[in-house]
PDB file of N, CA and C in Angstrom:
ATOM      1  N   UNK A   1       0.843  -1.170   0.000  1.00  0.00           N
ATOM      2  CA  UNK A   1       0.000   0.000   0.000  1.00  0.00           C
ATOM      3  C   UNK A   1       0.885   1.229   0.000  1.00  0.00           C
ATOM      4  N   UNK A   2       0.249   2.122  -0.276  1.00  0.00           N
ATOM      5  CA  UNK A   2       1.140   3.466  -0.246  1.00  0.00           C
ATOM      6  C   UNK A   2       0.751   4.737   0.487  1.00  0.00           C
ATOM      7  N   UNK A   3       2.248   4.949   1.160  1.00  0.00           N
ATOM      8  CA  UNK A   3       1.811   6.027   2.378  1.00  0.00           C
ATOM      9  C   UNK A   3       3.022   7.184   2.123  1.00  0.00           C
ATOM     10  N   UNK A   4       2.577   7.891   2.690  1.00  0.00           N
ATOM     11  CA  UNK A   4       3.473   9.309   2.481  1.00  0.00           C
ATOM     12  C   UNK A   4       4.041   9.547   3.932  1.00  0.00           C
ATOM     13  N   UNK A   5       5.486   9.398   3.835  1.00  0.00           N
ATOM     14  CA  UNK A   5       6.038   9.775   4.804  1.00  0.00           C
ATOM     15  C   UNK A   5       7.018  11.186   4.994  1.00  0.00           C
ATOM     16  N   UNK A   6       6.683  11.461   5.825  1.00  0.00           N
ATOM     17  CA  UNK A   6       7.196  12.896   5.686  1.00  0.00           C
ATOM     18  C   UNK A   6       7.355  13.576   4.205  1.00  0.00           C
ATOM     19  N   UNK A   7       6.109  13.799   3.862  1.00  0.00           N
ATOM     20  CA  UNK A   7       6.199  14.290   2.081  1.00  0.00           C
ATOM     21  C   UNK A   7       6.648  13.130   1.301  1.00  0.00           C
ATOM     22  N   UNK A   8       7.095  11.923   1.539  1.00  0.00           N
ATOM     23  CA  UNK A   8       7.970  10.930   0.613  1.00  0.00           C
ATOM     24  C   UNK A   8       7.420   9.498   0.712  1.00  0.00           C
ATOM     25  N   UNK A   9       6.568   9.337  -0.934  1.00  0.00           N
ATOM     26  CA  UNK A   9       5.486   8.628  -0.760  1.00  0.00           C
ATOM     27  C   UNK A   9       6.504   7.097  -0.644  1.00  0.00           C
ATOM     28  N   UNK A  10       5.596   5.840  -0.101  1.00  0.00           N
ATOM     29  CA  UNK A  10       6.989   4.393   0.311  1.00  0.00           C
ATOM     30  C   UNK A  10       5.675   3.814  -0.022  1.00  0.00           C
ATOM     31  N   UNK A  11       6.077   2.674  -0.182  1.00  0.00           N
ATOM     32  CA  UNK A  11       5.178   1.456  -0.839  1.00  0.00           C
ATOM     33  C   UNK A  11       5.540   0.277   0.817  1.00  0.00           C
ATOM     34  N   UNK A  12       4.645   0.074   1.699  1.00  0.00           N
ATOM     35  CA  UNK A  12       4.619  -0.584   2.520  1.00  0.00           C
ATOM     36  C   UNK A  12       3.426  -2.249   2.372  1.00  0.00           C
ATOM     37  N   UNK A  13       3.579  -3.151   2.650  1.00  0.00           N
ATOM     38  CA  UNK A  13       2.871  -4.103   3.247  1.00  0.00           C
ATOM     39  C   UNK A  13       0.995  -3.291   3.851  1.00  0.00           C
ATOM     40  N   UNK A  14       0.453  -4.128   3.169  1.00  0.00           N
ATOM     41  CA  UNK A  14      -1.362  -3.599   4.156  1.00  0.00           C
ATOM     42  C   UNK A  14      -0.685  -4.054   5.274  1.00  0.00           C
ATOM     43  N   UNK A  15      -2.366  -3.840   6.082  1.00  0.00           N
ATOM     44  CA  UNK A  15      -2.031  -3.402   7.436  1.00  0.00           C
ATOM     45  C   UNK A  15      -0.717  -3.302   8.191  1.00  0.00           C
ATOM     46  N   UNK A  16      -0.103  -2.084   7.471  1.00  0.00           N
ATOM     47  CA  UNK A  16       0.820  -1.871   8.570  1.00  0.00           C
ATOM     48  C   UNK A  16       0.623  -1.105   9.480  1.00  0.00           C
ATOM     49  N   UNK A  17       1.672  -0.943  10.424  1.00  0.00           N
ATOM     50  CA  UNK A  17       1.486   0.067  11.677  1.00  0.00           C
ATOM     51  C   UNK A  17       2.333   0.850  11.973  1.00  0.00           C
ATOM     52  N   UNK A  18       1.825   2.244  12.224  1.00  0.00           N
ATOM     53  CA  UNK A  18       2.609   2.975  12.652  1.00  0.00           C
ATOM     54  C   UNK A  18       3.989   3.128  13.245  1.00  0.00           C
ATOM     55  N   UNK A  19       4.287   1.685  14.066  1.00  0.00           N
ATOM     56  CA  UNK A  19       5.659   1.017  14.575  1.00  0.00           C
ATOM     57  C   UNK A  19       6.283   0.697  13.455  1.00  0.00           C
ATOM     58  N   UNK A  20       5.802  -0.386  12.486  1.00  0.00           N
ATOM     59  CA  UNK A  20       6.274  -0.316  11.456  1.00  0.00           C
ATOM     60  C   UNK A  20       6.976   0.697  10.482  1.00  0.00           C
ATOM     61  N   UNK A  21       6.564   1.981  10.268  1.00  0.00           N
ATOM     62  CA  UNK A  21       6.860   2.571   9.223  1.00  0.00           C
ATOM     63  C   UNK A  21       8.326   3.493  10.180  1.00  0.00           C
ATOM     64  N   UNK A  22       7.655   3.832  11.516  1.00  0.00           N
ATOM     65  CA  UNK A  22       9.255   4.317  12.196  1.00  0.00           C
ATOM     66  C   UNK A  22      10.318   2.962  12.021  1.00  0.00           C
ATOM     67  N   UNK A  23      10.230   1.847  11.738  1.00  0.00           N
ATOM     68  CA  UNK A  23      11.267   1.275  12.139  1.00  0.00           C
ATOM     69  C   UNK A  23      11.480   1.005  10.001  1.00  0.00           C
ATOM     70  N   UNK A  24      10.513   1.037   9.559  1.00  0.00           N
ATOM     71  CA  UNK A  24      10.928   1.687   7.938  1.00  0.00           C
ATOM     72  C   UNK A  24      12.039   2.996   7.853  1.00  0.00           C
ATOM     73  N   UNK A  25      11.678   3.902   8.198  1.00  0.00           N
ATOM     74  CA  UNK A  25      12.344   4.650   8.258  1.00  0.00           C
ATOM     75  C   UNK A  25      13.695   4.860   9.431  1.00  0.00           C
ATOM     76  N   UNK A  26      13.739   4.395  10.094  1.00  0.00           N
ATOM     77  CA  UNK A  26      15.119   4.128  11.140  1.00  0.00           C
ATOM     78  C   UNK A  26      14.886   5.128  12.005  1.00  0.00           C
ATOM     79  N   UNK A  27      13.417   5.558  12.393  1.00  0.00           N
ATOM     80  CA  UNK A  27      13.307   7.077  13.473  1.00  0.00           C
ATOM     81  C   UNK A  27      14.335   6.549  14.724  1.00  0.00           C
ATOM     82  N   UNK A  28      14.369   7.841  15.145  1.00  0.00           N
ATOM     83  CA  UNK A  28      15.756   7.542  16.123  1.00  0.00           C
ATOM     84  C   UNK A  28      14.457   8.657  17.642  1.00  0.00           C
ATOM     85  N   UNK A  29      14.380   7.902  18.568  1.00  0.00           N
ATOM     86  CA  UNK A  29      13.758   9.107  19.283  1.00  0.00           C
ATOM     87  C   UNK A  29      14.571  10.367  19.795  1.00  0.00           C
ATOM     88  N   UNK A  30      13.983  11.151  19.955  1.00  0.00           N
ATOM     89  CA  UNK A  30      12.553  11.438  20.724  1.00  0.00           C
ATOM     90  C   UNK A  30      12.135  11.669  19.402  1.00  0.00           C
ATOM     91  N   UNK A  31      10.605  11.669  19.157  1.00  0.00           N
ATOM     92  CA  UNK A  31      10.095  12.312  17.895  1.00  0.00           C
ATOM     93  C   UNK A  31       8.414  11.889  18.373  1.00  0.00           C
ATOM     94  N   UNK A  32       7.547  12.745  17.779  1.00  0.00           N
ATOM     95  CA  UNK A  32       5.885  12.528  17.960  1.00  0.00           C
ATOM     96  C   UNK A  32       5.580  11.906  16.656  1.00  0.00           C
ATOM     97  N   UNK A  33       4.664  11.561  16.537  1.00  0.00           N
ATOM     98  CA  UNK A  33       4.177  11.090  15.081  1.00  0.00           C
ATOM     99  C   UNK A  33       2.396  11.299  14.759  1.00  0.00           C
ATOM    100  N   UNK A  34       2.190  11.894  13.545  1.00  0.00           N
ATOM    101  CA  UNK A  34       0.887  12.432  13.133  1.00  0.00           C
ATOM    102  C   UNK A  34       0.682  11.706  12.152  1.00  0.00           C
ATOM    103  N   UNK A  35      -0.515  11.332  12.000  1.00  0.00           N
ATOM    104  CA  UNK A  35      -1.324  10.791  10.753  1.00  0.00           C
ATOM    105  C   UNK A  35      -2.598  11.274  10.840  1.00  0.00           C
ATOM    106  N   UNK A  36      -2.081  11.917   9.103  1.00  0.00           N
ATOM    107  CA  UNK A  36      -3.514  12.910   8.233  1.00  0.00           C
ATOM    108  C   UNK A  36      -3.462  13.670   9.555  1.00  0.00           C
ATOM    109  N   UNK A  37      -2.519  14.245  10.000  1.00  0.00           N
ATOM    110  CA  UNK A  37      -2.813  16.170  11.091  1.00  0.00           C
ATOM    111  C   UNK A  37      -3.157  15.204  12.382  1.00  0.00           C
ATOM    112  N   UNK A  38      -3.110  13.941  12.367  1.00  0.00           N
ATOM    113  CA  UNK A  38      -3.748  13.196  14.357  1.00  0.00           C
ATOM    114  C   UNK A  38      -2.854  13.319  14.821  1.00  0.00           C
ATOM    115  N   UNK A  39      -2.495  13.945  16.036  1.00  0.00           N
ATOM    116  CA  UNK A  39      -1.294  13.111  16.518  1.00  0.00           C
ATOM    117  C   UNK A  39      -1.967  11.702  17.451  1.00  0.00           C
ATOM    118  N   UNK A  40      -0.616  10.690  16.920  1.00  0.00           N
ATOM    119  CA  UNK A  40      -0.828   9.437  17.480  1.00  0.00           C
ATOM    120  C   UNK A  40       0.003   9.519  18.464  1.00  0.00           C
ATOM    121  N   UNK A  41      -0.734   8.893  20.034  1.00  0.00           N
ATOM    122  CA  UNK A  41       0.268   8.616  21.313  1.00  0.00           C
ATOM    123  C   UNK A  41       1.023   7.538  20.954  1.00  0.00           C
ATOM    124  N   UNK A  42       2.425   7.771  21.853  1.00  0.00           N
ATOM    125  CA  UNK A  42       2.920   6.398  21.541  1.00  0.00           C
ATOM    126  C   UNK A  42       2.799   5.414  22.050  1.00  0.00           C
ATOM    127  N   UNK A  43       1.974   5.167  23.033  1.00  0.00           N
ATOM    128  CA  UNK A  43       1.035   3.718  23.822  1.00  0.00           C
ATOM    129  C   UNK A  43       0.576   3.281  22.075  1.00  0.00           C
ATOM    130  N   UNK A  44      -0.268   4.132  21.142  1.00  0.00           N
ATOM    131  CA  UNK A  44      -0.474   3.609  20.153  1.00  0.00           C
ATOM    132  C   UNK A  44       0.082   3.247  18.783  1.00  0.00           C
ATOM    133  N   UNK A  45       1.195   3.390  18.728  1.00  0.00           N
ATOM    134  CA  UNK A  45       1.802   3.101  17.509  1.00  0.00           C
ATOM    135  C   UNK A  45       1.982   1.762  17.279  1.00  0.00           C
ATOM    136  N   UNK A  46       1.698   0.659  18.423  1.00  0.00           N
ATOM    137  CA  UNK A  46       2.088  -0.550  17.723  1.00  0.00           C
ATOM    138  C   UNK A  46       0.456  -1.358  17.509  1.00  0.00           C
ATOM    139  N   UNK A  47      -0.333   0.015  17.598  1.00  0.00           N
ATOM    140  CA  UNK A  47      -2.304  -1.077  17.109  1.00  0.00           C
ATOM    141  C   UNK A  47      -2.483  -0.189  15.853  1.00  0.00           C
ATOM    142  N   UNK A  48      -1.902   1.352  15.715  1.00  0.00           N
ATOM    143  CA  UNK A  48      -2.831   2.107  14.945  1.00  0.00           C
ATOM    144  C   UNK A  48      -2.407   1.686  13.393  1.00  0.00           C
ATOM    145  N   UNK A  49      -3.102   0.727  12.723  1.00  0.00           N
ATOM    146  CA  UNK A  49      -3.127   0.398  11.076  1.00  0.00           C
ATOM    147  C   UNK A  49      -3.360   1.543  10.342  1.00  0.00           C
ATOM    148  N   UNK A  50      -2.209   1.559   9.367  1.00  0.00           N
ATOM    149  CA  UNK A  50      -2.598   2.542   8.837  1.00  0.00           C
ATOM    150  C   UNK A  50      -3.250   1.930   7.297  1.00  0.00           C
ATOM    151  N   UNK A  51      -3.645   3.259   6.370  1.00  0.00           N
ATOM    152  CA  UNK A  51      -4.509   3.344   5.410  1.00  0.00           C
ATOM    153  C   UNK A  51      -4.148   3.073   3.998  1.00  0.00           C
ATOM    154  N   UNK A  52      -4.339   3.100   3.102  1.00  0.00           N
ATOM    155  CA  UNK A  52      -4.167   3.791   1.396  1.00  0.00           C
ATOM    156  C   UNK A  52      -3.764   4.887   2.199  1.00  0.00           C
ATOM    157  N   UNK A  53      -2.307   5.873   1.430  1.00  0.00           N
ATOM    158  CA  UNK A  53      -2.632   7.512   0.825  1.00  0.00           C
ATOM    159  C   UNK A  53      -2.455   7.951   2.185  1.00  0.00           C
ATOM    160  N   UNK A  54      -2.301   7.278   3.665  1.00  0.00           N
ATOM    161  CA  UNK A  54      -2.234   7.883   4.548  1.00  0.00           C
ATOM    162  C   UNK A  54      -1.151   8.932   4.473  1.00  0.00           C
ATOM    163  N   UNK A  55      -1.405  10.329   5.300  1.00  0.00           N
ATOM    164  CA  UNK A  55      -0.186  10.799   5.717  1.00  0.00           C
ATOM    165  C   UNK A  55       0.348  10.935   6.838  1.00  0.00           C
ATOM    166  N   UNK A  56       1.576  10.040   7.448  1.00  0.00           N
ATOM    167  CA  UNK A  56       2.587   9.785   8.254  1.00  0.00           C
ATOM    168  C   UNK A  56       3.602  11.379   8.634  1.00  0.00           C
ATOM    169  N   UNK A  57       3.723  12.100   9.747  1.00  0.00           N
ATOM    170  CA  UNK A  57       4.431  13.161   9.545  1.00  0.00           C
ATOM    171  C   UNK A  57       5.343  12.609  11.280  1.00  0.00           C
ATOM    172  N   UNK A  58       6.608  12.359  10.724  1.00  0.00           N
ATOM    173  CA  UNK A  58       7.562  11.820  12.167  1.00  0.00           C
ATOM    174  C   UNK A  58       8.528  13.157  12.265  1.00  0.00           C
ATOM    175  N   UNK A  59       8.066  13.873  13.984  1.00  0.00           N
ATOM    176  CA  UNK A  59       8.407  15.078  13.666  1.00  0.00           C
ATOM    177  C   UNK A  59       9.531  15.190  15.170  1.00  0.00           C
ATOM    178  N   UNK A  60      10.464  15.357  14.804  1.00  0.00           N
ATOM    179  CA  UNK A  60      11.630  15.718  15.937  1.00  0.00           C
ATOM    180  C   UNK A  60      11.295  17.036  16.907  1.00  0.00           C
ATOM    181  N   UNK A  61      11.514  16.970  18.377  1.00  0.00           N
ATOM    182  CA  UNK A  61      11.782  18.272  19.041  1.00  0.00           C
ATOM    183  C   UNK A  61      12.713  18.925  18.285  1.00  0.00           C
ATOM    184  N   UNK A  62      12.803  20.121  18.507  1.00  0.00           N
ATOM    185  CA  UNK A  62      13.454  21.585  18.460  1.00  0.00           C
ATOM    186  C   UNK A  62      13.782  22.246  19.376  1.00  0.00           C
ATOM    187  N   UNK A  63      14.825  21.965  19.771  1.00  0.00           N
ATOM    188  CA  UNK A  63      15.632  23.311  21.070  1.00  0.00           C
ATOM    189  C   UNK A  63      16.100  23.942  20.694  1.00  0.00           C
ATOM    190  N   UNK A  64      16.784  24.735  21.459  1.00  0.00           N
ATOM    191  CA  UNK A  64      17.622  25.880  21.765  1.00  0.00           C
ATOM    192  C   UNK A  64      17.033  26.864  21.896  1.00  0.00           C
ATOM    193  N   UNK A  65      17.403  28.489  21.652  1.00  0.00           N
ATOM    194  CA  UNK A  65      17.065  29.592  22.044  1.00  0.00           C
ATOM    195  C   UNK A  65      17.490  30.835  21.473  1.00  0.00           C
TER     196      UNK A  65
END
């Protein structure tokens, strides 16, 4: 199926999961993760299946000052 990750569409396995596509992509924490504008908790990333066309946005803190 095909999902857009951070703007960059990937051809994944159906029902995948949100755990899945961070460990597709090698996310390194800390980072939150949104699908289609949700943010998903991370208690849920290893139930929430994702879609067709979903959009995946794995987004890093920002420090400094």
């Amino acid at each position: 199926m095909r999902i857009v990750v951070n703007h960059t569409p990937h051809e994944l396995p159906a029902l995948s999961k949100v755990s899945d596509v961070l460990q597709f992509i090698a996310a390194k924490p800390p980072y939150a993760v949104a699908v289609n504008l949700q943010f998903i908790p991370k208690t849920q990333h290893s139930i929430h299946i994702l879609k067709e066309n979903d959009q995946v946005e794995v987004i890093a803190p920002v420090t400094g000052g």
